[in-house]
C-alpha atoms as a PDB file:
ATOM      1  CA  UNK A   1     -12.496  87.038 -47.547  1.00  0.00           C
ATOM      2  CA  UNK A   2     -11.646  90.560 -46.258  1.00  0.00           C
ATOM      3  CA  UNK A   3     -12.303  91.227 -42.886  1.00  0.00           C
ATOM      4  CA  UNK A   4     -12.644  94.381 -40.939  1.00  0.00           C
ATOM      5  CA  UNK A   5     -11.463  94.321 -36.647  1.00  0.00           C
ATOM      6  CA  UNK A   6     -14.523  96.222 -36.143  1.00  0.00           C
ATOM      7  CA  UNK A   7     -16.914  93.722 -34.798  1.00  0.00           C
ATOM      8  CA  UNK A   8     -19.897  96.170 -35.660  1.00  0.00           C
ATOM      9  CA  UNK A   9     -19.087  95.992 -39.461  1.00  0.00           C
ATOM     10  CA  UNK A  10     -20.180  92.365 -39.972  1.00  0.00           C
ATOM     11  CA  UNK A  11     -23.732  93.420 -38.616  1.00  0.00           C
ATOM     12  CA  UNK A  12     -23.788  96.189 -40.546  1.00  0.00           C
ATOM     13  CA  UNK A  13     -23.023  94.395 -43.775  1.00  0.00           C
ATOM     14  CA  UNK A  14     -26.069  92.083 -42.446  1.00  0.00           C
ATOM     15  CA  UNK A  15     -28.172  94.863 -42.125  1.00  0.00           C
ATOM     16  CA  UNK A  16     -27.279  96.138 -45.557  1.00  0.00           C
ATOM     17  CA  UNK A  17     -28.041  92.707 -47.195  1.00  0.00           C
ATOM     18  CA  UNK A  18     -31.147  92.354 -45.858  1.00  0.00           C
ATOM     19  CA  UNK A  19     -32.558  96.102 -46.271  1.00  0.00           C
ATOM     20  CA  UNK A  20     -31.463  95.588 -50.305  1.00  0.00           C
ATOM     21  CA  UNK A  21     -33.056  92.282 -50.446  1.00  0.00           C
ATOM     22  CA  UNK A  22     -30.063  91.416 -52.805  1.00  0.00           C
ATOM     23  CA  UNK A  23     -29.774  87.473 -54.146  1.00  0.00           C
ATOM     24  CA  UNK A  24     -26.684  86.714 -52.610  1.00  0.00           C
ATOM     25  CA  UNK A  25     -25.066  83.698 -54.024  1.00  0.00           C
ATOM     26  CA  UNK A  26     -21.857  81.845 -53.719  1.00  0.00           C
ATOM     27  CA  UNK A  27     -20.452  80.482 -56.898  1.00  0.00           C
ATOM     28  CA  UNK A  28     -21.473  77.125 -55.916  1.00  0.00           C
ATOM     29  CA  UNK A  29     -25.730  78.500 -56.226  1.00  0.00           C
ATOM     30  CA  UNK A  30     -24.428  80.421 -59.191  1.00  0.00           C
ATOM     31  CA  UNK A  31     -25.592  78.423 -62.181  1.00  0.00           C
ATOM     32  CA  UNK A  32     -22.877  76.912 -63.899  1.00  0.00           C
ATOM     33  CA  UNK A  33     -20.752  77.342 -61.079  1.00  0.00           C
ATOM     34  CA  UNK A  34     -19.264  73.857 -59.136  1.00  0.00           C
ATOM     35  CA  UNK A  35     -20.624  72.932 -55.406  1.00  0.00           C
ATOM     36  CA  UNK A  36     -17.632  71.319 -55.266  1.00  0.00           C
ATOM     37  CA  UNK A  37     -15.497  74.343 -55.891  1.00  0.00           C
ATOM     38  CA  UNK A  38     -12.959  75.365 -52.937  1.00  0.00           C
ATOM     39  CA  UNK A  39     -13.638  79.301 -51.666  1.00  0.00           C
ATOM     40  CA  UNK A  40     -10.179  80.283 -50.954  1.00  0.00           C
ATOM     41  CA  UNK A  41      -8.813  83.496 -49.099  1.00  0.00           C
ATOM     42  CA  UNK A  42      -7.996  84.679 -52.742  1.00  0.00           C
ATOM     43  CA  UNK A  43     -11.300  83.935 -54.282  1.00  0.00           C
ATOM     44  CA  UNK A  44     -12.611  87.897 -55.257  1.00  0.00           C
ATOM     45  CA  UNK A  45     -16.299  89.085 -53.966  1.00  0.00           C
ATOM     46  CA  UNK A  46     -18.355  90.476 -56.847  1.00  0.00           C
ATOM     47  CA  UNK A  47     -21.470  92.613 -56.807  1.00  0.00           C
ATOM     48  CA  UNK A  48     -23.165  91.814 -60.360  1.00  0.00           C
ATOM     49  CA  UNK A  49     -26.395  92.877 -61.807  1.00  0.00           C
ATOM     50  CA  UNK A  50     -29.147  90.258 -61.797  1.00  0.00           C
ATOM     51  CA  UNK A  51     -29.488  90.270 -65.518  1.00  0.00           C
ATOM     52  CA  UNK A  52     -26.057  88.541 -65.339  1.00  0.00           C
ATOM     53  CA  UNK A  53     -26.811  85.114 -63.311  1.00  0.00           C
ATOM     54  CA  UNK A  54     -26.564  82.838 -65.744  1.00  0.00           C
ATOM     55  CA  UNK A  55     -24.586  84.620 -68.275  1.00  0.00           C
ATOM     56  CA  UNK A  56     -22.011  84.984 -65.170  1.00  0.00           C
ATOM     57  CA  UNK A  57     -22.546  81.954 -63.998  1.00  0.00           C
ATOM     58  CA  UNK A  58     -20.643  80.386 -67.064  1.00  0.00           C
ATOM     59  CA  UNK A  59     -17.852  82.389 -66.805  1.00  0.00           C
ATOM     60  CA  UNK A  60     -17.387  82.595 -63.328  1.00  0.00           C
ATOM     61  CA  UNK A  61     -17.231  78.519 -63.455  1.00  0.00           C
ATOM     62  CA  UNK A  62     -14.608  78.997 -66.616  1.00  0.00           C
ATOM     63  CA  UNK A  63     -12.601  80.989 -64.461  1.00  0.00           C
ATOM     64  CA  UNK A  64     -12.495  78.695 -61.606  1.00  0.00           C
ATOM     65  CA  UNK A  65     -11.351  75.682 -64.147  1.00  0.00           C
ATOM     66  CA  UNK A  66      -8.617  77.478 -65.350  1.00  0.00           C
ATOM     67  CA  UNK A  67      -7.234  79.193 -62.384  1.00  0.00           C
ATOM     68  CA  UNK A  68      -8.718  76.943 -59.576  1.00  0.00           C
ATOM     69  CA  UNK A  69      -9.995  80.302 -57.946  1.00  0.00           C
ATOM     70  CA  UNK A  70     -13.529  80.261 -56.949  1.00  0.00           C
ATOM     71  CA  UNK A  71     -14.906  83.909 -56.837  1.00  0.00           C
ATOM     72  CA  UNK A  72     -18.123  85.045 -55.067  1.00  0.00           C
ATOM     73  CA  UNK A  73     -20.706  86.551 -56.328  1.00  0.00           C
ATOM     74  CA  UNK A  74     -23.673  88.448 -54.836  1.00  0.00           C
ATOM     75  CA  UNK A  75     -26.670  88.974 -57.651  1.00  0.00           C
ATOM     76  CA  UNK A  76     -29.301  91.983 -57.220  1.00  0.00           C
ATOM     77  CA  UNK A  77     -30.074  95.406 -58.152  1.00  0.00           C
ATOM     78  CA  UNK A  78     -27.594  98.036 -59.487  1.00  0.00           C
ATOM     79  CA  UNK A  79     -28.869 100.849 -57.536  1.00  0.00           C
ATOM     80  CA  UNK A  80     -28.484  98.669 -54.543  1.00  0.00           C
ATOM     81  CA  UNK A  81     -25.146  97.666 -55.083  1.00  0.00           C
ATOM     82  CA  UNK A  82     -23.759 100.875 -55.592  1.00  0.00           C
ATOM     83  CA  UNK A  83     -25.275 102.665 -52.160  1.00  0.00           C
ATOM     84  CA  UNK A  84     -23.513  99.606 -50.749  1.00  0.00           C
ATOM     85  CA  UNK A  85     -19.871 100.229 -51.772  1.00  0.00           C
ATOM     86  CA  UNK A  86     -20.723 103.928 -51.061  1.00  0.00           C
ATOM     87  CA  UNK A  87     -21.060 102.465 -47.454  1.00  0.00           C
ATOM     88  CA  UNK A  88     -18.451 100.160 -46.962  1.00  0.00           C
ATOM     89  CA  UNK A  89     -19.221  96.867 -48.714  1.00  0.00           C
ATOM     90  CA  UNK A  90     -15.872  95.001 -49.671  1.00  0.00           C
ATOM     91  CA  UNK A  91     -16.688  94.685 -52.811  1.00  0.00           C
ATOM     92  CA  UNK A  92     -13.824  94.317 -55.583  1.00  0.00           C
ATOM     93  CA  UNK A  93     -15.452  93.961 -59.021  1.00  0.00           C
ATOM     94  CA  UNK A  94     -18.904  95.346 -59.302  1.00  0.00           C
ATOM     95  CA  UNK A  95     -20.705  94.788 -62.462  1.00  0.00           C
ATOM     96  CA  UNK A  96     -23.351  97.199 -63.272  1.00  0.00           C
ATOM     97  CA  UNK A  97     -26.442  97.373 -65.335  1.00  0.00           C
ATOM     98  CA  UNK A  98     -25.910 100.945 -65.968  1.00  0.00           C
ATOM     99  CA  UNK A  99     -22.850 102.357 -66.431  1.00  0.00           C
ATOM    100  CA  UNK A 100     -24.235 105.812 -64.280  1.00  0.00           C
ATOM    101  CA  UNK A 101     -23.773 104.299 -61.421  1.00  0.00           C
ATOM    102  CA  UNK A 102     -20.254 102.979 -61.999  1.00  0.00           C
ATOM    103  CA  UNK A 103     -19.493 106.731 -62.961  1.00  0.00           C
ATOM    104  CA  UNK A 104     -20.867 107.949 -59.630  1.00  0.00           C
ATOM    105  CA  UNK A 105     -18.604 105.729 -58.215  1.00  0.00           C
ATOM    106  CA  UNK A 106     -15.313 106.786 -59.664  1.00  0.00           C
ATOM    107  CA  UNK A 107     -16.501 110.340 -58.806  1.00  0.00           C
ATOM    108  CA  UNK A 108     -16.416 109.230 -55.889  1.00  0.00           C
ATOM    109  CA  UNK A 109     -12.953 108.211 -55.620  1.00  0.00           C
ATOM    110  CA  UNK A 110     -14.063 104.195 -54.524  1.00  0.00           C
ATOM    111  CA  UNK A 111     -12.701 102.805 -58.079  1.00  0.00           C
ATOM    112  CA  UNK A 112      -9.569 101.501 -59.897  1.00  0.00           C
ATOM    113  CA  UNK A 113     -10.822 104.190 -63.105  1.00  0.00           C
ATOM    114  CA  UNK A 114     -14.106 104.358 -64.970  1.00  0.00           C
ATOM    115  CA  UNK A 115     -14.190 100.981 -66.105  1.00  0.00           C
ATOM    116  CA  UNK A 116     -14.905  99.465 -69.058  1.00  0.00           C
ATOM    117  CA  UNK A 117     -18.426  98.497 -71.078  1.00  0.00           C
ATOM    118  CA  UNK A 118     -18.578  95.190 -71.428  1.00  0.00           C
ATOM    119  CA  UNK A 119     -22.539  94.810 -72.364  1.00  0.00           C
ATOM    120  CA  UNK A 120     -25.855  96.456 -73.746  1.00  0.00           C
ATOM    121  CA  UNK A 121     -28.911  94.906 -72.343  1.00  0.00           C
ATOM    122  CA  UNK A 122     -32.108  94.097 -74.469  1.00  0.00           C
ATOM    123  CA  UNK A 123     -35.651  94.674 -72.689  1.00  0.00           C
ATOM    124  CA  UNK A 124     -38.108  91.770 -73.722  1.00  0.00           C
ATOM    125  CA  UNK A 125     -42.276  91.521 -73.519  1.00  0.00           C
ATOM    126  CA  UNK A 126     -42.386  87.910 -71.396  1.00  0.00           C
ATOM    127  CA  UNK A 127     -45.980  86.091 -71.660  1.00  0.00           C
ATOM    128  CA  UNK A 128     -46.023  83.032 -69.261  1.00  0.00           C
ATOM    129  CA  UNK A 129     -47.635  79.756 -70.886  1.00  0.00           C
ATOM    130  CA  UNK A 130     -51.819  80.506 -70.938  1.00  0.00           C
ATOM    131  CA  UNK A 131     -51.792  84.227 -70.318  1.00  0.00           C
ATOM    132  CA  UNK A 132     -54.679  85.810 -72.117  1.00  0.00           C
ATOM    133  CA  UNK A 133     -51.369  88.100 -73.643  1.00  0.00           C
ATOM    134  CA  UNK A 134     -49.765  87.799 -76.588  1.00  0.00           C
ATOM    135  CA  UNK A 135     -46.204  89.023 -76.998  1.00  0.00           C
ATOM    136  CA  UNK A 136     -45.521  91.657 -79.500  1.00  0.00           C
ATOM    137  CA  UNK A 137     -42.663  94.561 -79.672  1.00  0.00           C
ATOM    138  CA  UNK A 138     -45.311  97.314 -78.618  1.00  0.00           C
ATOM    139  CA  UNK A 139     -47.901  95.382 -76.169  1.00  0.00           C
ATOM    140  CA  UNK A 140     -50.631  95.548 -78.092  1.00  0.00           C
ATOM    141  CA  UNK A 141     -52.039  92.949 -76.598  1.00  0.00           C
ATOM    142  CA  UNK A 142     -51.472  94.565 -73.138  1.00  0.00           C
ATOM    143  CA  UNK A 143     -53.478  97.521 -73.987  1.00  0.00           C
ATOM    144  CA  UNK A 144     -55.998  95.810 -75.431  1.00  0.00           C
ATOM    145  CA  UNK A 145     -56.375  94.176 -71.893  1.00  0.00           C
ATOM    146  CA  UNK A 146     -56.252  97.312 -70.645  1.00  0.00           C
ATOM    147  CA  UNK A 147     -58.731  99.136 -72.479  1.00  0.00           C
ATOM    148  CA  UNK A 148     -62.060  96.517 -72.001  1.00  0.00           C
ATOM    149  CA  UNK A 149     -61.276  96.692 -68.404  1.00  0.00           C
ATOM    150  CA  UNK A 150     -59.841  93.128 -67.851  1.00  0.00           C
ATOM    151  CA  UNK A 151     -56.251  94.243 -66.440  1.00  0.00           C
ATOM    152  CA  UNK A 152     -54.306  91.696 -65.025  1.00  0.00           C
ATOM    153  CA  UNK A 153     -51.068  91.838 -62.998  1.00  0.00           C
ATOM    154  CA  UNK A 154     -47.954  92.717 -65.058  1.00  0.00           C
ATOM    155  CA  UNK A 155     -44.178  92.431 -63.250  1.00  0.00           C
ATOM    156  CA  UNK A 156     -41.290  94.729 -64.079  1.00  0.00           C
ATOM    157  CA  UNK A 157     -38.369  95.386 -61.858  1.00  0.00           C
ATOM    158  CA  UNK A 158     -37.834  98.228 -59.328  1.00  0.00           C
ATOM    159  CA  UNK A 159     -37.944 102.027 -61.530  1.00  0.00           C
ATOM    160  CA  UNK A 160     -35.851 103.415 -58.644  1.00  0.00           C
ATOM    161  CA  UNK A 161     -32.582 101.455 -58.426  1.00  0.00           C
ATOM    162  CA  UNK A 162     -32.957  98.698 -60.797  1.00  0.00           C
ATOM    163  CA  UNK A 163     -31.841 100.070 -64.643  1.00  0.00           C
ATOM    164  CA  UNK A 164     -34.247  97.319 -65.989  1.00  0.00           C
ATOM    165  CA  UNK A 165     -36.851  98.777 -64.133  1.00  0.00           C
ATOM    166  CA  UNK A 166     -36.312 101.719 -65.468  1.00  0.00           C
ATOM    167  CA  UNK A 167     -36.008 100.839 -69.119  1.00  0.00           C
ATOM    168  CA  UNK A 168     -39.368  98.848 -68.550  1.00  0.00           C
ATOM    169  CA  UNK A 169     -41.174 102.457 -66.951  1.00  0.00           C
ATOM    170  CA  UNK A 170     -39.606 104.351 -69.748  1.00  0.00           C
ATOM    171  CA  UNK A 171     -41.162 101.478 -72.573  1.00  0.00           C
ATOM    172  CA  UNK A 172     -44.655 101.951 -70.824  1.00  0.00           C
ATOM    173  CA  UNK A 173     -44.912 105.478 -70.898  1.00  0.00           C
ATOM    174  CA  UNK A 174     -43.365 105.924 -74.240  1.00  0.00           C
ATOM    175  CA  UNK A 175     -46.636 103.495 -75.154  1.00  0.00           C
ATOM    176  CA  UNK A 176     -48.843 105.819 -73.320  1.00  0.00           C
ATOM    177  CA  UNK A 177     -49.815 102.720 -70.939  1.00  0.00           C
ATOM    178  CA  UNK A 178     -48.108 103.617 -67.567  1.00  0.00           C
ATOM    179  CA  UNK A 179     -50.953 105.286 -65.864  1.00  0.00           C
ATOM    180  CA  UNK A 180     -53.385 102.862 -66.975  1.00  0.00           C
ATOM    181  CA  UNK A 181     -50.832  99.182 -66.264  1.00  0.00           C
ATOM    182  CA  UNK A 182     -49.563 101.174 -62.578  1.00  0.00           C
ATOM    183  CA  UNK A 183     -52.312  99.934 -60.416  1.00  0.00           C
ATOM    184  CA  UNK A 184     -51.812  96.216 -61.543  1.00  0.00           C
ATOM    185  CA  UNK A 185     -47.923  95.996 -61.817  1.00  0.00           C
ATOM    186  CA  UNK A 186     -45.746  93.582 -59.500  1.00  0.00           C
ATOM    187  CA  UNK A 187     -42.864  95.300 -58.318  1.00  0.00           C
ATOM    188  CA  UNK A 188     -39.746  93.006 -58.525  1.00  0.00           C
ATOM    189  CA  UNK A 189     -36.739  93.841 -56.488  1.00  0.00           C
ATOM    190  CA  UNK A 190     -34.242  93.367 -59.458  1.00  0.00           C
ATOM    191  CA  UNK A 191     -34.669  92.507 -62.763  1.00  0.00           C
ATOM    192  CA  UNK A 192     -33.986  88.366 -61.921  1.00  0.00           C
ATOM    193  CA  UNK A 193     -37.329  88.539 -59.300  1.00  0.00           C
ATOM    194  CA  UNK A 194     -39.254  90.821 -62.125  1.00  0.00           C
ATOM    195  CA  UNK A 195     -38.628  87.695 -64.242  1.00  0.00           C
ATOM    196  CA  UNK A 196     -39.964  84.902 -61.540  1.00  0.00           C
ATOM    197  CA  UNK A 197     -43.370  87.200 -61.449  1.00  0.00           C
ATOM    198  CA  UNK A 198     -43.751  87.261 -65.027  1.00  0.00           C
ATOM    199  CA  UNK A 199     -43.042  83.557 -65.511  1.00  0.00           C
ATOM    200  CA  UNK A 200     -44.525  81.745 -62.619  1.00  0.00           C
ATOM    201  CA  UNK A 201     -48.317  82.221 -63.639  1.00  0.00           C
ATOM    202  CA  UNK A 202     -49.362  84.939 -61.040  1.00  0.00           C
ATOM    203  CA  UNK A 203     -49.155  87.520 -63.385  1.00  0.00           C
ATOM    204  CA  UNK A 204     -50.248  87.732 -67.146  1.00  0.00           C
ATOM    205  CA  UNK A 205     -46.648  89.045 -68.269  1.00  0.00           C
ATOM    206  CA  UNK A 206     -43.853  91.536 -67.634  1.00  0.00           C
ATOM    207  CA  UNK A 207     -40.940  93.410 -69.259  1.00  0.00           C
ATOM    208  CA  UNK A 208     -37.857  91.540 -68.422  1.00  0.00           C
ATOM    209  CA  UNK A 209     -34.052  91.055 -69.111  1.00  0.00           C
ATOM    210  CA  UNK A 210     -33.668  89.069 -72.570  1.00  0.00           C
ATOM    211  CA  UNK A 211     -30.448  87.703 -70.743  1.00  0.00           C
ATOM    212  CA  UNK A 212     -32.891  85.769 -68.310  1.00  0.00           C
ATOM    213  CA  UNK A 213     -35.636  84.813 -71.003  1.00  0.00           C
ATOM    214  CA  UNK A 214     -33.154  82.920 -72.754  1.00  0.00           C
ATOM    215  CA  UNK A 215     -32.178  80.535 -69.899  1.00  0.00           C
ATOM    216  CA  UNK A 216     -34.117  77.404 -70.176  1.00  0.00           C
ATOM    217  CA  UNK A 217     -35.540  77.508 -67.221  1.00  0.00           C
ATOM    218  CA  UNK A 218     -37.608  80.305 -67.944  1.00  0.00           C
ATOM    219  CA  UNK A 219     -37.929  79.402 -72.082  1.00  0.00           C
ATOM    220  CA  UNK A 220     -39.758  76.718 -70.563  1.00  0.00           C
ATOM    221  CA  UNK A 221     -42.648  78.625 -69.413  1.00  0.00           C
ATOM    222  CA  UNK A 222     -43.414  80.952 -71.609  1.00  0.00           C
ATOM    223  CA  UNK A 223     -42.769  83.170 -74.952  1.00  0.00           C
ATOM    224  CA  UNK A 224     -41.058  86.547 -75.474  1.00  0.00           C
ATOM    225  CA  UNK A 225     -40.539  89.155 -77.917  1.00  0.00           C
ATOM    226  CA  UNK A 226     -37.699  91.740 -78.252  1.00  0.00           C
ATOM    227  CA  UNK A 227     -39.065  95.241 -76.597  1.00  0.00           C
ATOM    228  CA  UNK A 228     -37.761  97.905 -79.608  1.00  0.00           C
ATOM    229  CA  UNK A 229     -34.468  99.781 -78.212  1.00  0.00           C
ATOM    230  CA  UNK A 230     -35.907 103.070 -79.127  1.00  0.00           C
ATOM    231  CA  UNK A 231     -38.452 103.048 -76.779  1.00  0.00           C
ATOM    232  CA  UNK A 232     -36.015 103.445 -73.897  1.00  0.00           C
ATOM    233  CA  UNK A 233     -32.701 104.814 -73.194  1.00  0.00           C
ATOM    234  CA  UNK A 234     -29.870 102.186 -73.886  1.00  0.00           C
ATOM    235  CA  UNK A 235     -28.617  99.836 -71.161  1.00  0.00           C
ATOM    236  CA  UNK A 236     -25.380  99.966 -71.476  1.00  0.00           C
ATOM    237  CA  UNK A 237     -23.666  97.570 -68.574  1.00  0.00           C
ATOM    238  CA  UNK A 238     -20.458  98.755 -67.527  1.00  0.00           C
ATOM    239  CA  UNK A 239     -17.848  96.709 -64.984  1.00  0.00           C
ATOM    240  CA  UNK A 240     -15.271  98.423 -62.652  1.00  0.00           C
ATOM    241  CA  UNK A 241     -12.342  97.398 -60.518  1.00  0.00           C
ATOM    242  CA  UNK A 242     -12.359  98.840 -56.856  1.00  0.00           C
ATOM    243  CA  UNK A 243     -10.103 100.292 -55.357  1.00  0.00           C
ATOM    244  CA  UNK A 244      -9.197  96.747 -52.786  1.00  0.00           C
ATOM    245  CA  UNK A 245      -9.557  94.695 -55.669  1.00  0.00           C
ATOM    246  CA  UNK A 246      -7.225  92.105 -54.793  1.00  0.00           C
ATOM    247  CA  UNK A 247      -4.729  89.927 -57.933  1.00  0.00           C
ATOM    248  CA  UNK A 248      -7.390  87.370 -58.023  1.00  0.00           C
ATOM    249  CA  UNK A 249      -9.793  90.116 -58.657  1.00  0.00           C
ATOM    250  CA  UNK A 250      -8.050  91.796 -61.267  1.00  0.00           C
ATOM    251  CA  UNK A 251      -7.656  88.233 -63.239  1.00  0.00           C
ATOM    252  CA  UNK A 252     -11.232  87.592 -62.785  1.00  0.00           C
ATOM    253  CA  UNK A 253     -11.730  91.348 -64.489  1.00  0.00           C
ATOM    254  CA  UNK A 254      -9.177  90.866 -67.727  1.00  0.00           C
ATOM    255  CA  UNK A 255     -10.705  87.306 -68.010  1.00  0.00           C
ATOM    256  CA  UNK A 256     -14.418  89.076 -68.655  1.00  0.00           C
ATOM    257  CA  UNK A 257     -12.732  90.741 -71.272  1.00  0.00           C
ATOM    258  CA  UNK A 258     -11.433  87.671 -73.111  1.00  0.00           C
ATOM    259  CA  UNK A 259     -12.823  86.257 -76.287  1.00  0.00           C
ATOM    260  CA  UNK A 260     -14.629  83.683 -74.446  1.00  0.00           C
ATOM    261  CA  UNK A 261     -16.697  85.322 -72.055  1.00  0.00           C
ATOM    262  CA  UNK A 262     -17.624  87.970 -74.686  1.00  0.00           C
ATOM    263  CA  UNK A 263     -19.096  84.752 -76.713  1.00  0.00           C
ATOM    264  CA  UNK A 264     -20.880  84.054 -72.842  1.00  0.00           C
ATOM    265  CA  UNK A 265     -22.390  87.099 -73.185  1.00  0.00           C
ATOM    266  CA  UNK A 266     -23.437  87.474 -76.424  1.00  0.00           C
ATOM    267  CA  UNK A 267     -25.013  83.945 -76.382  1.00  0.00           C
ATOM    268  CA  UNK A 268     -26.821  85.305 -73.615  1.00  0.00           C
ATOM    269  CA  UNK A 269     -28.367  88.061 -76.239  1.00  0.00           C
ATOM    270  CA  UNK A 270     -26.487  90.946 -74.797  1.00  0.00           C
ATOM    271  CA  UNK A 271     -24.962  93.384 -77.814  1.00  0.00           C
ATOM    272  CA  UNK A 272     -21.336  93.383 -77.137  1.00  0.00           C
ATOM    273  CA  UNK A 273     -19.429  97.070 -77.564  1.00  0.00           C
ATOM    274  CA  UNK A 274     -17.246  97.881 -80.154  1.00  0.00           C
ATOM    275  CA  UNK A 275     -13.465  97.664 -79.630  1.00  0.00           C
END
């Protein structure tokens, strides 16, 4: 782990953690990952999207196999991540949900270069197991509920710093059914919380990542349809070395880029970028 002499940075890093409300997990709570996996003083400290945790979970286990190197990874929202290294946070790899905010970042001087794309996320209509909703690529069903009156609650990530969120705002007003769902929608810190409210049976659906509705945990509970791409601007997920990114760090990095993780993620129903 890096440390800092400055006694007041470890509270501040607490501070940070809990005013983002971030899923912080160690790659033994990462699914996939081994509890029995040593965390060594080389093992690198991500910052990943939530869309990624069990896509990332694979690989990050994969990684440790082969190199005996256990990295750490901390799961939340994009936007979140992002005002953190822009702070401080010791970050080495951070993998975004939209590439903006990796951009903003090598603006800022705080990266390696501009990264690469190594992902474009899909937006999916989730309907838990006996919602009165049916899912279908434009939510008819939704507005339906909407127009006679009988509105239930709906989830979708955080508009303001998680891109999922956004995408998800950007599907409902494209639909013309923002004004009309905004009363009854469950805000979800990141995308992976937006996808516990839509599938715990609180909430009659939600617009989630199709990376998380293909996990069987969640297949288990419910049905979902593909959200068309058109109706919102692309999510294109973008990764980035920083600039303290330590060897183990930049393995981890190339090894995202190899063959096999690319299968990870495209199992995991992410479009993968041309070469």
């Amino acid at each position: 782990m890096i440390h800092r002499n400055d006694g007041q940075w470890s509270l501040r890093l607490v501070l940070l953690a809990c005013l983002s409300c971030c899923v912080v997990a160690t790659s033994a709570e990462i699914p996939g990952a081994s509890p029995s996996a040593p965390v060594t003083a080389a093992a690198p400290l991500v910052a990943a999207a939530s869309d990624l945790k069990f896509a990332l979970g694979e690989i990050v286990e994969q990684f440790r196999r082969e190199t005996g190197i256990a990295a750490r990874v901390s799961l939340g929202s994009s936007g979140n991540f992002a005002r953190q290294i822009e702070q401080g946070a010791p970050f080495e790899i951070f993998l975004s949900a939209d590439e903006a905010y990796v951009r903003r970042l090598f603006d800022a001087g705080l990266t390696r270069d501009d990264g690469s794309v190594y992902a474009i996320g899909r937006l999916v209509f989730f309907v838990p197991t006996g919602s009165p909703l049916d899912p279908d690529p434009r939510l008819a069903s939704l507005r339906r509920r909407l127009d006679g009156g009988q509105p239930g609650r709906f989830a979708i990530a955080n508009p303001e710093h998680a891109p999922y969120g956004r995408a998800a705002r950007q599907v409902l007003q494209a639909l013309g059914l923002w004004n009309a769902v905004r009363p009854q929608l469950v805000i979800g810190e990141n995308v992976a919380q937006a996808a516990q409210f839509a599938s715990d049976g609180n909430t009659e659906g939600g617009l989630i990542a199709h990376s998380l509705a293909l996990a069987p945990e969640l297949g288990r509970r419910g049905r979902f349809v593909l959200v068309p791409d058109e109706l919102h601007e692309p999510l294109r997920q973008r990764m980035v070395l920083l600039r303290n990114a330590s060897p183990a760090a930049v393995r981890l990095y190339d090894f995202m880029h190899a063959p096999a993780s690319r299968a990870v993620f495209e199992r995991y129903g992410f479009a993968l970028p041309l070469d």
